[in-house]
N, C-alpha and C. Protein backbone atom coordinates (compact mmCIF):
# COMPACT_ATOMS: atom_id res chain seq x y z
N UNK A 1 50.15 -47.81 74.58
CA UNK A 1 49.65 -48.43 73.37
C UNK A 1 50.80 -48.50 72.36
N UNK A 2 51.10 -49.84 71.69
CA UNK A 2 51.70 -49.60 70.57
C UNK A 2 51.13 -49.92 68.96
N UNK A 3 51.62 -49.53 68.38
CA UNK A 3 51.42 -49.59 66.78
C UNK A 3 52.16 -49.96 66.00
N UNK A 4 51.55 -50.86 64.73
CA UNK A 4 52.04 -51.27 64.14
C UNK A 4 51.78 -51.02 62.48
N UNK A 5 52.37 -50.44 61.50
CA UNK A 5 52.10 -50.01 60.16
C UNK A 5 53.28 -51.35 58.92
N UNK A 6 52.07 -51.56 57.72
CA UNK A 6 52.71 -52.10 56.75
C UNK A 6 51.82 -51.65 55.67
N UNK A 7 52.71 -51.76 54.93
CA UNK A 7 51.32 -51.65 53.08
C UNK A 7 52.68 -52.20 52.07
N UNK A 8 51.11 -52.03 51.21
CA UNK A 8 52.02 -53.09 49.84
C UNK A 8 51.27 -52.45 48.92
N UNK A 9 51.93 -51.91 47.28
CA UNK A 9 51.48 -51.35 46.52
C UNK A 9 51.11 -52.81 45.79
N UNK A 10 50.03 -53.05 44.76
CA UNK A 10 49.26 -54.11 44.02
C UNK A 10 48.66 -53.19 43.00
N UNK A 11 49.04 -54.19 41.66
CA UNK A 11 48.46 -54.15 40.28
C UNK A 11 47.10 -54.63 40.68
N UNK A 12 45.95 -54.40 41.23
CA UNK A 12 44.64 -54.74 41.04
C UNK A 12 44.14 -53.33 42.02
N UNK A 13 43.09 -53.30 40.68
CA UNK A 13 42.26 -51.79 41.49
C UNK A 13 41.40 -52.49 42.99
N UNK A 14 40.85 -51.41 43.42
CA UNK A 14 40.17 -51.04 45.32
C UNK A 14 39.75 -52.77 44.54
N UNK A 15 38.23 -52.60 44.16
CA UNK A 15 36.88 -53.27 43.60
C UNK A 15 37.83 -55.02 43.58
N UNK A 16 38.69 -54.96 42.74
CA UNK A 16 39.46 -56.14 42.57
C UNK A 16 40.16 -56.74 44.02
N UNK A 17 40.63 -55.87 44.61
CA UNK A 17 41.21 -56.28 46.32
C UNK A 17 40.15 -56.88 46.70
N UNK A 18 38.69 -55.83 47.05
CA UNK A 18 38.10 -56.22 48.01
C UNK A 18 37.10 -57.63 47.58
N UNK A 19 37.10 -57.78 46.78
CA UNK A 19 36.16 -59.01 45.93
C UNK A 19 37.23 -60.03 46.08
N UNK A 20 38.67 -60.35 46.54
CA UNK A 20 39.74 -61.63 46.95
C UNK A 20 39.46 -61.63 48.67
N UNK A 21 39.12 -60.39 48.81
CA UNK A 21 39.71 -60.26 50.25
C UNK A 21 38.35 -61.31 51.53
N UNK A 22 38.67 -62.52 51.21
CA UNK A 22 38.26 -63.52 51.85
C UNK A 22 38.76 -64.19 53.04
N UNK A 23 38.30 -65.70 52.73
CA UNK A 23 38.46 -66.61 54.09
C UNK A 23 39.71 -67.09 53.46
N UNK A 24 39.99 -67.24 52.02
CA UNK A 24 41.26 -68.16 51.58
C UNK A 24 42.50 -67.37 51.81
N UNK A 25 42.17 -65.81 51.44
CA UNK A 25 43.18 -64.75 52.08
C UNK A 25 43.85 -64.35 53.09
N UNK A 26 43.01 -65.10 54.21
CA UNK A 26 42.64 -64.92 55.10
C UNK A 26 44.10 -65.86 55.72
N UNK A 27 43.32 -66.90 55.21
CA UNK A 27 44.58 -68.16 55.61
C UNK A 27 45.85 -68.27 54.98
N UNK A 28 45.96 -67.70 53.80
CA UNK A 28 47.36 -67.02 53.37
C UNK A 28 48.34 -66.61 54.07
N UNK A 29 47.50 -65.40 54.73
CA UNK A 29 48.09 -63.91 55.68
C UNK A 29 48.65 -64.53 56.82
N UNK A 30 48.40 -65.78 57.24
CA UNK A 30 48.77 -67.08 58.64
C UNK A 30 50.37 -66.79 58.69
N UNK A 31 50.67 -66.39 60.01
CA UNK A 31 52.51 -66.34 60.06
C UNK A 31 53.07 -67.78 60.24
N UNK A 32 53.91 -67.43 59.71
CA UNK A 32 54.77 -68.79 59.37
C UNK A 32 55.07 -69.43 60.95
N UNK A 33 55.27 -70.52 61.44
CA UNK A 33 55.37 -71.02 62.57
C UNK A 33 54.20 -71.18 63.45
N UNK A 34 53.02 -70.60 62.83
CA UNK A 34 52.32 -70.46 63.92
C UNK A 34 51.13 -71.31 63.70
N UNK A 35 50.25 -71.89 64.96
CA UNK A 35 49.59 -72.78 64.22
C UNK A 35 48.18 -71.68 64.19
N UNK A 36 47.48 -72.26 63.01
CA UNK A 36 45.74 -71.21 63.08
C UNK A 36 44.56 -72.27 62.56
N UNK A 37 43.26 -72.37 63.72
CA UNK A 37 41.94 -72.96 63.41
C UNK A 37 41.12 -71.54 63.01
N UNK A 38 41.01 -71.60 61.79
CA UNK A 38 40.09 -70.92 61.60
C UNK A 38 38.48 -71.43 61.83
N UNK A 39 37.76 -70.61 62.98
CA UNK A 39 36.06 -71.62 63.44
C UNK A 39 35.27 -71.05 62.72
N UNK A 40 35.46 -69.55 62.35
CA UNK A 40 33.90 -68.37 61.93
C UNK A 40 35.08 -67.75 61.68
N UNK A 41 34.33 -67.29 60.01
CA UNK A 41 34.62 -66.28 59.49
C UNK A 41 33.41 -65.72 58.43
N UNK A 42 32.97 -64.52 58.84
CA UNK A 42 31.62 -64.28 58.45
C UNK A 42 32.34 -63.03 56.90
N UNK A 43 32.89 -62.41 56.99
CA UNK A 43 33.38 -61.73 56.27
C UNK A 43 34.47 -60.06 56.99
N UNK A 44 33.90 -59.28 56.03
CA UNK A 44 34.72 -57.63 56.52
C UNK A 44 33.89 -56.85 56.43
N UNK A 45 32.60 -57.19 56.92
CA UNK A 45 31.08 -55.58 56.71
C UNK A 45 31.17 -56.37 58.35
N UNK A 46 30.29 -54.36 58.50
CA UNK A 46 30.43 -54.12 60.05
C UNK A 46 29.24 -55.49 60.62
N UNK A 47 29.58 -55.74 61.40
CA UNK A 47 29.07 -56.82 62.78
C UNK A 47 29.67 -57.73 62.49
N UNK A 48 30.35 -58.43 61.13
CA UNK A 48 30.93 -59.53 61.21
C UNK A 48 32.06 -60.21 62.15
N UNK A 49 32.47 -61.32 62.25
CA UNK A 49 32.72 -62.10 63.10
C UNK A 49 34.09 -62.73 62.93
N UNK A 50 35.14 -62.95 63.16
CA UNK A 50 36.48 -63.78 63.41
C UNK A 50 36.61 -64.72 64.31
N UNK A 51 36.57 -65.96 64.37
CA UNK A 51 36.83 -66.64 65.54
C UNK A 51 38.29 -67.56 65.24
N UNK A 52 39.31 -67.40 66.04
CA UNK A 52 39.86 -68.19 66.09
C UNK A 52 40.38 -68.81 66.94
N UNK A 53 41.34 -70.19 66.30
CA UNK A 53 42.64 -70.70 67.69
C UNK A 53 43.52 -70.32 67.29
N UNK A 54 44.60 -69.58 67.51
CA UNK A 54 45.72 -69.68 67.24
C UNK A 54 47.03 -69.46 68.56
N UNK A 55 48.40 -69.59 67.94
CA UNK A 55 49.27 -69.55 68.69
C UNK A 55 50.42 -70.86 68.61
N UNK A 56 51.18 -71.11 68.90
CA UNK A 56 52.52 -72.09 68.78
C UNK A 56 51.54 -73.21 69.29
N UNK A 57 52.53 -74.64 67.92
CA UNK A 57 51.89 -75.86 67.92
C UNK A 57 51.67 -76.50 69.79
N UNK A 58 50.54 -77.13 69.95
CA UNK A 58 50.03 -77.18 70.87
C UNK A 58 49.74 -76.36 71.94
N UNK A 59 49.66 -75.13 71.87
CA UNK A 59 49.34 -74.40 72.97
C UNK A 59 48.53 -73.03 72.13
N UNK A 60 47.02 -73.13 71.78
CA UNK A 60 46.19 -72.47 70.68
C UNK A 60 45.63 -71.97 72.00
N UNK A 61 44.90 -70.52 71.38
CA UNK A 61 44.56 -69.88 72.79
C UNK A 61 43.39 -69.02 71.63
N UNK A 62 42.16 -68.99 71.98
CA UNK A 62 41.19 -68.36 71.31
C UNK A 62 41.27 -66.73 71.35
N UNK A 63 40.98 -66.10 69.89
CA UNK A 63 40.34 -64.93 69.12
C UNK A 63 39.61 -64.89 68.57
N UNK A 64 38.72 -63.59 68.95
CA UNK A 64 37.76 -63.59 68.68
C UNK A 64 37.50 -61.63 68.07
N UNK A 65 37.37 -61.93 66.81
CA UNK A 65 37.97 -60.28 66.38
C UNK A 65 36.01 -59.72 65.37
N UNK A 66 35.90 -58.65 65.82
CA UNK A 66 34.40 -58.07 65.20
C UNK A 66 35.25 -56.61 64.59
N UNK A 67 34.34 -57.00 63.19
CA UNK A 67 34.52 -55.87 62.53
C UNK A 67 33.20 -54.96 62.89
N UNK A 68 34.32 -53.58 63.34
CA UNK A 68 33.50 -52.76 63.80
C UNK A 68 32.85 -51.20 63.15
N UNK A 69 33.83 -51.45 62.08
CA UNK A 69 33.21 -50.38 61.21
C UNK A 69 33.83 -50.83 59.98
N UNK A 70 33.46 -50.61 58.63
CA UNK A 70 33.48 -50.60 57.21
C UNK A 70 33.00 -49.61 56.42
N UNK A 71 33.59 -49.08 55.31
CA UNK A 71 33.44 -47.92 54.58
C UNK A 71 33.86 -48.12 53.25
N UNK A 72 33.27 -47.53 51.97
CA UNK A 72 33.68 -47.81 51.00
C UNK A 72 33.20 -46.62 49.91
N UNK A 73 34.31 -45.25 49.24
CA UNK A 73 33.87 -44.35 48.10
C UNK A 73 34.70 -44.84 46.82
N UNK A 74 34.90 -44.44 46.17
CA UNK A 74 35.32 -44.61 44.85
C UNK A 74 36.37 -45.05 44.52
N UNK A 75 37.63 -43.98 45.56
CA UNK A 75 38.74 -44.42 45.93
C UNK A 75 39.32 -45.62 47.03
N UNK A 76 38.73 -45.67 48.47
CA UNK A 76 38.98 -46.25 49.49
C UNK A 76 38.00 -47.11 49.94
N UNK A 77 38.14 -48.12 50.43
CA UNK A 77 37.45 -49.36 50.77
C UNK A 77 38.54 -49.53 52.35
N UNK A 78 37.57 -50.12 53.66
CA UNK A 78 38.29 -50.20 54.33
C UNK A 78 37.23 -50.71 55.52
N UNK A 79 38.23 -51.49 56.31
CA UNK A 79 37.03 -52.04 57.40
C UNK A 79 38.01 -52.49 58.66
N UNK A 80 37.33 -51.83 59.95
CA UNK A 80 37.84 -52.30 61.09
C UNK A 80 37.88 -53.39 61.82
N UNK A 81 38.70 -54.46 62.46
CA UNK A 81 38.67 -55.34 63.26
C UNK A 81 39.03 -55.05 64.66
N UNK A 82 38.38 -55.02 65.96
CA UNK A 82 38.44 -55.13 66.83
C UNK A 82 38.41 -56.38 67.90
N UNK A 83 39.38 -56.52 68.77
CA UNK A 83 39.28 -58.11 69.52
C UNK A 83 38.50 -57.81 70.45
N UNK A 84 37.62 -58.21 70.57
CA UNK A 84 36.57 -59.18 72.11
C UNK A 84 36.99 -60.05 72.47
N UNK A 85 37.82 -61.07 72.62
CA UNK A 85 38.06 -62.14 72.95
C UNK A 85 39.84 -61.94 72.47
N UNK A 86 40.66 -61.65 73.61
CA UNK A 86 41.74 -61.82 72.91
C UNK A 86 42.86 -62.89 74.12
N UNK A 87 43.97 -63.30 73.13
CA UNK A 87 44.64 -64.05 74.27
C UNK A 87 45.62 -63.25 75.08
N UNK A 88 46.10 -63.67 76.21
CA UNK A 88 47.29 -63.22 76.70
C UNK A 88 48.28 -63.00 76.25
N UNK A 89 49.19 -62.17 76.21
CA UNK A 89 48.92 -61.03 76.96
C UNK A 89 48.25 -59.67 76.79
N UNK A 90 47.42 -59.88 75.19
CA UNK A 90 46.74 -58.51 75.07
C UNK A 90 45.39 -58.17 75.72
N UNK A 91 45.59 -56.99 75.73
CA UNK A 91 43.79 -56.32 76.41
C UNK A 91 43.17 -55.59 75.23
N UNK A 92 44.04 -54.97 74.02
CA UNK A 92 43.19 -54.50 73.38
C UNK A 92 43.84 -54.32 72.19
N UNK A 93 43.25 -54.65 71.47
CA UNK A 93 43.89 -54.51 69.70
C UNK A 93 42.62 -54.29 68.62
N UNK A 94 43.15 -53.38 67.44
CA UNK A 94 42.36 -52.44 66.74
C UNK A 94 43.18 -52.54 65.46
N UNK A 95 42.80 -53.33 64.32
CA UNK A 95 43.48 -53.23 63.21
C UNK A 95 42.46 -52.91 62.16
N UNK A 96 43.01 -52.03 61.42
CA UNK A 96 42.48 -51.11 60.41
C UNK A 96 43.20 -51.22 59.25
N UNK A 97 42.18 -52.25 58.38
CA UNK A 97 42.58 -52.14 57.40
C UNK A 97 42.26 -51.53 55.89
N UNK A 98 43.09 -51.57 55.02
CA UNK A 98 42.89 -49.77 54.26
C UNK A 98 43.27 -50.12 52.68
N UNK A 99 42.28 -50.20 51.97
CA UNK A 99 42.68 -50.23 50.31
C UNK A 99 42.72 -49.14 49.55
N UNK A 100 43.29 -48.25 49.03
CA UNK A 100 43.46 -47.28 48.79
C UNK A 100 43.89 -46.90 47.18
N UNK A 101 43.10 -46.59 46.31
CA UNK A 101 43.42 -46.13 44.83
C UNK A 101 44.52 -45.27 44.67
N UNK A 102 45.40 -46.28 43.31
CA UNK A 102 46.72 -45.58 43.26
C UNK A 102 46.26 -44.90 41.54
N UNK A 103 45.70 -45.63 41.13
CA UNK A 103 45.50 -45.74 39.72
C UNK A 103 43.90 -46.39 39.19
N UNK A 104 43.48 -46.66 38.12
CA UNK A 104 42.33 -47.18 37.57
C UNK A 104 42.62 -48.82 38.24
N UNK A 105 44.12 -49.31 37.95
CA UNK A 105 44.34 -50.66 38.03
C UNK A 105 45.42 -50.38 39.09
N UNK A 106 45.64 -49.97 39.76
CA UNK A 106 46.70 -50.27 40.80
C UNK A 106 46.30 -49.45 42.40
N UNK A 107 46.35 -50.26 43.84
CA UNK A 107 45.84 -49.66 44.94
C UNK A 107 46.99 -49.50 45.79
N UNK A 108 46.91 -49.51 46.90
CA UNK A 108 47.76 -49.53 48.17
C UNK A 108 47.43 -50.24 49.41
N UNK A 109 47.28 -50.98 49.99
CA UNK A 109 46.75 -51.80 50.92
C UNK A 109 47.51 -51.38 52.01
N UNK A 110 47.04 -51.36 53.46
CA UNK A 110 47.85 -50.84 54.11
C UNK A 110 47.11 -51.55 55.43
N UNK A 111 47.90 -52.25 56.67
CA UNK A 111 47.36 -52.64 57.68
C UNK A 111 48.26 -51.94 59.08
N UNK A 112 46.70 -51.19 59.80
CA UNK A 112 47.32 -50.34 60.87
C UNK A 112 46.92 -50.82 61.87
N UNK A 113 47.95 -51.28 62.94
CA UNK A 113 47.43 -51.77 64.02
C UNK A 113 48.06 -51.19 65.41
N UNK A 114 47.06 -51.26 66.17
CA UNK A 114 47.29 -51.23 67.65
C UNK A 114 47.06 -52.16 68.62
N UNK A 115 47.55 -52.34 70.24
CA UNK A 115 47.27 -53.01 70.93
C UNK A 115 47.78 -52.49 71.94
N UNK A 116 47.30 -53.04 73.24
CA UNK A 116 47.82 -53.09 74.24
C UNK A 116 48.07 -54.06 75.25
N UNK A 117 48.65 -54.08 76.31
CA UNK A 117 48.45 -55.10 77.28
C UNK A 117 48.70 -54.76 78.66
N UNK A 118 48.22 -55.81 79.70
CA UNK A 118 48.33 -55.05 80.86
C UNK A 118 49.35 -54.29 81.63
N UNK A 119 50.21 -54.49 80.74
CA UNK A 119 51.85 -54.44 81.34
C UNK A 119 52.72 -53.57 79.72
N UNK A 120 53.10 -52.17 80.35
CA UNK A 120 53.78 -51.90 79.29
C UNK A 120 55.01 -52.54 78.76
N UNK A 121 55.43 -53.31 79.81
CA UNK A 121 56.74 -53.76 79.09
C UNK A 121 56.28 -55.30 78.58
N UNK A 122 55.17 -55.76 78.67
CA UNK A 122 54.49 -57.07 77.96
C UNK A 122 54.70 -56.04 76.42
N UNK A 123 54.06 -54.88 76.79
CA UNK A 123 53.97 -54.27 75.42
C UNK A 123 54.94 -54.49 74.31
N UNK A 124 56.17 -53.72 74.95
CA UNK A 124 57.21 -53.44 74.22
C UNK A 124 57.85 -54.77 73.55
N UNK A 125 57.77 -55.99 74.65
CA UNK A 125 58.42 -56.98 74.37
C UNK A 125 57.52 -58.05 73.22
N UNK A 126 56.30 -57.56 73.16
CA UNK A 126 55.50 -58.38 72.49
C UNK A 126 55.68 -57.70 70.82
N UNK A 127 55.83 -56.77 70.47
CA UNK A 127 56.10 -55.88 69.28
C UNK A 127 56.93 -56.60 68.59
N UNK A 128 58.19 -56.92 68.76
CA UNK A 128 58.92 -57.60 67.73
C UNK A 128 58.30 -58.96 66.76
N UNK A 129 57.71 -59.77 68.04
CA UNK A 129 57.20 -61.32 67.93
C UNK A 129 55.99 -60.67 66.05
N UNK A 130 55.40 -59.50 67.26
CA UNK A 130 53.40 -59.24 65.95
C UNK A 130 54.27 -58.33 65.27
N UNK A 131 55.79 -57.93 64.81
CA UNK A 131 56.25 -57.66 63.23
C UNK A 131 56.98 -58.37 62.93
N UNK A 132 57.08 -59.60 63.20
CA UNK A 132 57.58 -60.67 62.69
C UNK A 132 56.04 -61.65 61.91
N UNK A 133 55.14 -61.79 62.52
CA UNK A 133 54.32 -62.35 62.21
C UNK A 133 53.40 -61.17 61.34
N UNK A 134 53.40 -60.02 61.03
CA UNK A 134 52.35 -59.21 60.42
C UNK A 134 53.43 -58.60 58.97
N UNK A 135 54.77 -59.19 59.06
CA UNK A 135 55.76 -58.44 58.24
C UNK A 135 55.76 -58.89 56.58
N UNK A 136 54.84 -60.36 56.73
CA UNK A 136 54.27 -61.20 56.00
C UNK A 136 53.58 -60.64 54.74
N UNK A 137 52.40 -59.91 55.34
CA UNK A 137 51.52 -59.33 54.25
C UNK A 137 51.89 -58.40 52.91
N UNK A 138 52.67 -57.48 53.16
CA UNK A 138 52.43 -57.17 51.95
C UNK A 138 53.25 -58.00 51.25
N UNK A 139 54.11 -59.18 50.73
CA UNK A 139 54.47 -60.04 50.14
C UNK A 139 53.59 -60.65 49.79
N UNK A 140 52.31 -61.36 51.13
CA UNK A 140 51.31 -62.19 50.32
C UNK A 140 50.41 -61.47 49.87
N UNK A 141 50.23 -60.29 50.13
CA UNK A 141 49.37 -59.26 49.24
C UNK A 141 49.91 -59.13 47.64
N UNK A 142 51.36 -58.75 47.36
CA UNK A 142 51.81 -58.45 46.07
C UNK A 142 51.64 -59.91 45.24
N UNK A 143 51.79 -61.08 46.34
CA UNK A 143 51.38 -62.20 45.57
C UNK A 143 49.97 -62.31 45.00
N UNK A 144 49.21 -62.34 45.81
CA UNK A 144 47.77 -62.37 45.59
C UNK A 144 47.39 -61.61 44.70
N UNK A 145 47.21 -60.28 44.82
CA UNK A 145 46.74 -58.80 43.65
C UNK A 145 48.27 -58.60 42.73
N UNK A 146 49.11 -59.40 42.66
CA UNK A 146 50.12 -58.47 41.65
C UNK A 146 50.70 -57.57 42.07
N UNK A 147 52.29 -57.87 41.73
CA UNK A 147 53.44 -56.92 42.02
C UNK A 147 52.92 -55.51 41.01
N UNK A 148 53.24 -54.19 41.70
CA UNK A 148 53.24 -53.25 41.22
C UNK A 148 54.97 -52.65 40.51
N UNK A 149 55.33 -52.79 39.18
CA UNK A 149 56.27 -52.05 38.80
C UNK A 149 56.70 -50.39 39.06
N UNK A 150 56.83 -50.07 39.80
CA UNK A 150 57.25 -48.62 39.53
C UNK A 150 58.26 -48.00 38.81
């Protein structure tokens, strides 16, 4: 299995993240080069639904990602995506994502992911490509919620 970690500190409290954190966000977060049909997108509470096409222009290969758990206290807001439907070469991927109170007005967003595939060295070799394409977010995160000054 490998893993993958990013976060981005943001001027907007948990409540403020999770009230953007949509379908338009959604299509923001899209890696550059790559093409994406977004079909279903139901939201980030547990049973909801992801469907997509994605993958390099003309050759789109369907995902299909269920959020499988969601949680939310005072401080932390956070909800799981799991793939059912994933393309080649993965068998299994688990991204967890995590809003986290820094301040009244400022959080931490943080996206943790795993995957696997049938072949460890599909593994290894596939890692660079999904932090090239996931290396994205917290930029369009600090865009979206506001750069945090420290």
């Amino acid at each position: 299995m490998m893993k993958l970690y990013f976060e981005a500190q943001v001027s907007s409290s948990v409540t403020e993240v999770k009230s953007q954190f949509n379908q338009d966000l959604f299509l923001k977060l899209k890696p550059p080069l790559m093409s994406l049909m977004l079909e279903r997108f139901d939201g980030c509470e547990k049973g909801h639904e992801v469907h997509l096409k994605m993958g390099l222009p003309g050759f789109l290969q369907n995902w299909v990602s269920q959020i499988t758990d969601s949680s939310q206290t005072d401080d932390v807001w956070e909800f799981v995506d799991e793939g059912k439907i994933l393309p080649p070469p993965l068998s299994y991927w688990r991204h967890i994502h995590r809003v986290e109170r820094m301040s009244e007005t400022s959080s931490r967003i943080s996206d943790s992911i795993e995957y696997r595939c049938k072949s460890r060295v599909l593994e290894k070799l596939l890692w660079g490509p999904l932090w090239l394409s996931f290396s994205i977010r917290p930029g369009v995160y600090r865009q979206a919620f506001g750069r945090l000054n420290l």
